[in-house]
C-alpha atoms as a PDB file:
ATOM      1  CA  UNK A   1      40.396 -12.761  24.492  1.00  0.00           C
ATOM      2  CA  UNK A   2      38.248 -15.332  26.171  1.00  0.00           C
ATOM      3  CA  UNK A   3      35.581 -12.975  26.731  1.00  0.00           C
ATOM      4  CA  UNK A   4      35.296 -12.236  23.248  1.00  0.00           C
ATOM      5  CA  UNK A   5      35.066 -16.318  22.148  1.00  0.00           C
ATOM      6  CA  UNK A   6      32.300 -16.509  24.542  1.00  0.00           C
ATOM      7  CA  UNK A   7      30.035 -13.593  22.683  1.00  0.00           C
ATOM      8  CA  UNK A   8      30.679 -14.815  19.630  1.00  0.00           C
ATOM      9  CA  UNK A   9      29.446 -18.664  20.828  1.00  0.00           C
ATOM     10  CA  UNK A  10      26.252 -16.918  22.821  1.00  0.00           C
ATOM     11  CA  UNK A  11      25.468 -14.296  19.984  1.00  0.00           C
ATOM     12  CA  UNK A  12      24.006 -16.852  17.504  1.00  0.00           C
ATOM     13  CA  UNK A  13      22.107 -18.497  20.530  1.00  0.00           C
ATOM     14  CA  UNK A  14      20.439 -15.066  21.325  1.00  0.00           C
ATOM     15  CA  UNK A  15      20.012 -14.196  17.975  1.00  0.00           C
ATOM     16  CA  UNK A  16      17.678 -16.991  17.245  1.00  0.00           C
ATOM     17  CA  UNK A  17      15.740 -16.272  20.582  1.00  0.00           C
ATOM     18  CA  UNK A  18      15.332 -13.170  19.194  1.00  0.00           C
ATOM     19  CA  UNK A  19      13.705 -14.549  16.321  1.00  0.00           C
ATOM     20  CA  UNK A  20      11.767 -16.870  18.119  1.00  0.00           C
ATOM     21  CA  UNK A  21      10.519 -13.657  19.983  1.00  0.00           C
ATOM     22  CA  UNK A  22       9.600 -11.517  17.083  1.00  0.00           C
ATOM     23  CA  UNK A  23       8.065 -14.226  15.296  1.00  0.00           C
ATOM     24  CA  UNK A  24       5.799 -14.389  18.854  1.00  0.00           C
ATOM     25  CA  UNK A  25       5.254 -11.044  18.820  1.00  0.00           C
ATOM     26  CA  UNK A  26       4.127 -10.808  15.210  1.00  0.00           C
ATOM     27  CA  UNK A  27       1.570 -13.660  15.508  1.00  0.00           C
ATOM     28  CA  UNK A  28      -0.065 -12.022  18.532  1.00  0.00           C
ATOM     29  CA  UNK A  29      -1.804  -9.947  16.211  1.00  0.00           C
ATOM     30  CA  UNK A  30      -3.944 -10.604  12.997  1.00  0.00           C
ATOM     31  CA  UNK A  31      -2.421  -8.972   9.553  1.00  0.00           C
ATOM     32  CA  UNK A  32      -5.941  -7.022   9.492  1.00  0.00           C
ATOM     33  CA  UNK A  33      -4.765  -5.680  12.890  1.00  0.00           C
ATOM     34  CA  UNK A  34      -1.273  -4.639  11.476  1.00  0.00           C
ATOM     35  CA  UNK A  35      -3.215  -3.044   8.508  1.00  0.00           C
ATOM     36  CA  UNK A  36      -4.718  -1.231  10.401  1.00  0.00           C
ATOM     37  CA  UNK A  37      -2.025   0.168  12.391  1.00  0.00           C
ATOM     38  CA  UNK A  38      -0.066   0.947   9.529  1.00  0.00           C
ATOM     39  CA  UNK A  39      -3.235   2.980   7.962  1.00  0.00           C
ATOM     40  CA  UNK A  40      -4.211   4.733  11.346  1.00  0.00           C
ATOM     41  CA  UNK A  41      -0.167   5.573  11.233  1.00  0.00           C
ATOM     42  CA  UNK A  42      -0.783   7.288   7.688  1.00  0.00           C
ATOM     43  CA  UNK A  43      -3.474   8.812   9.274  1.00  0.00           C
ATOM     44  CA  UNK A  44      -1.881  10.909  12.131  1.00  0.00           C
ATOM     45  CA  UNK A  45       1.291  11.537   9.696  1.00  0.00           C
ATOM     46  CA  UNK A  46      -0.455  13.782   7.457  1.00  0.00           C
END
């Protein structure tokens, strides 16, 4: 039962590293960059 109290207390801690991370990881790159991406994506799809 303890184990369980202690996931739930770390699991909102991680969580927001995890956002901290993505929010990181999105900013390495400009939106034109992502653009990109998403249209050379399209491309190969088809």
């Amino acid at each position: 039962m303890a184990e369980n109290v202690a996931l739930v207390l770390v699991k909102p801690a991680l969580e927001a590293a995890a956002d901290r991370v993505r929010e990181y990881l999105r900013n390495t790159r400009s939106e034109s960059t992502y653009k990109a991406y998403a249209s050379d994506w399209k491309d190969f799809e088809r």
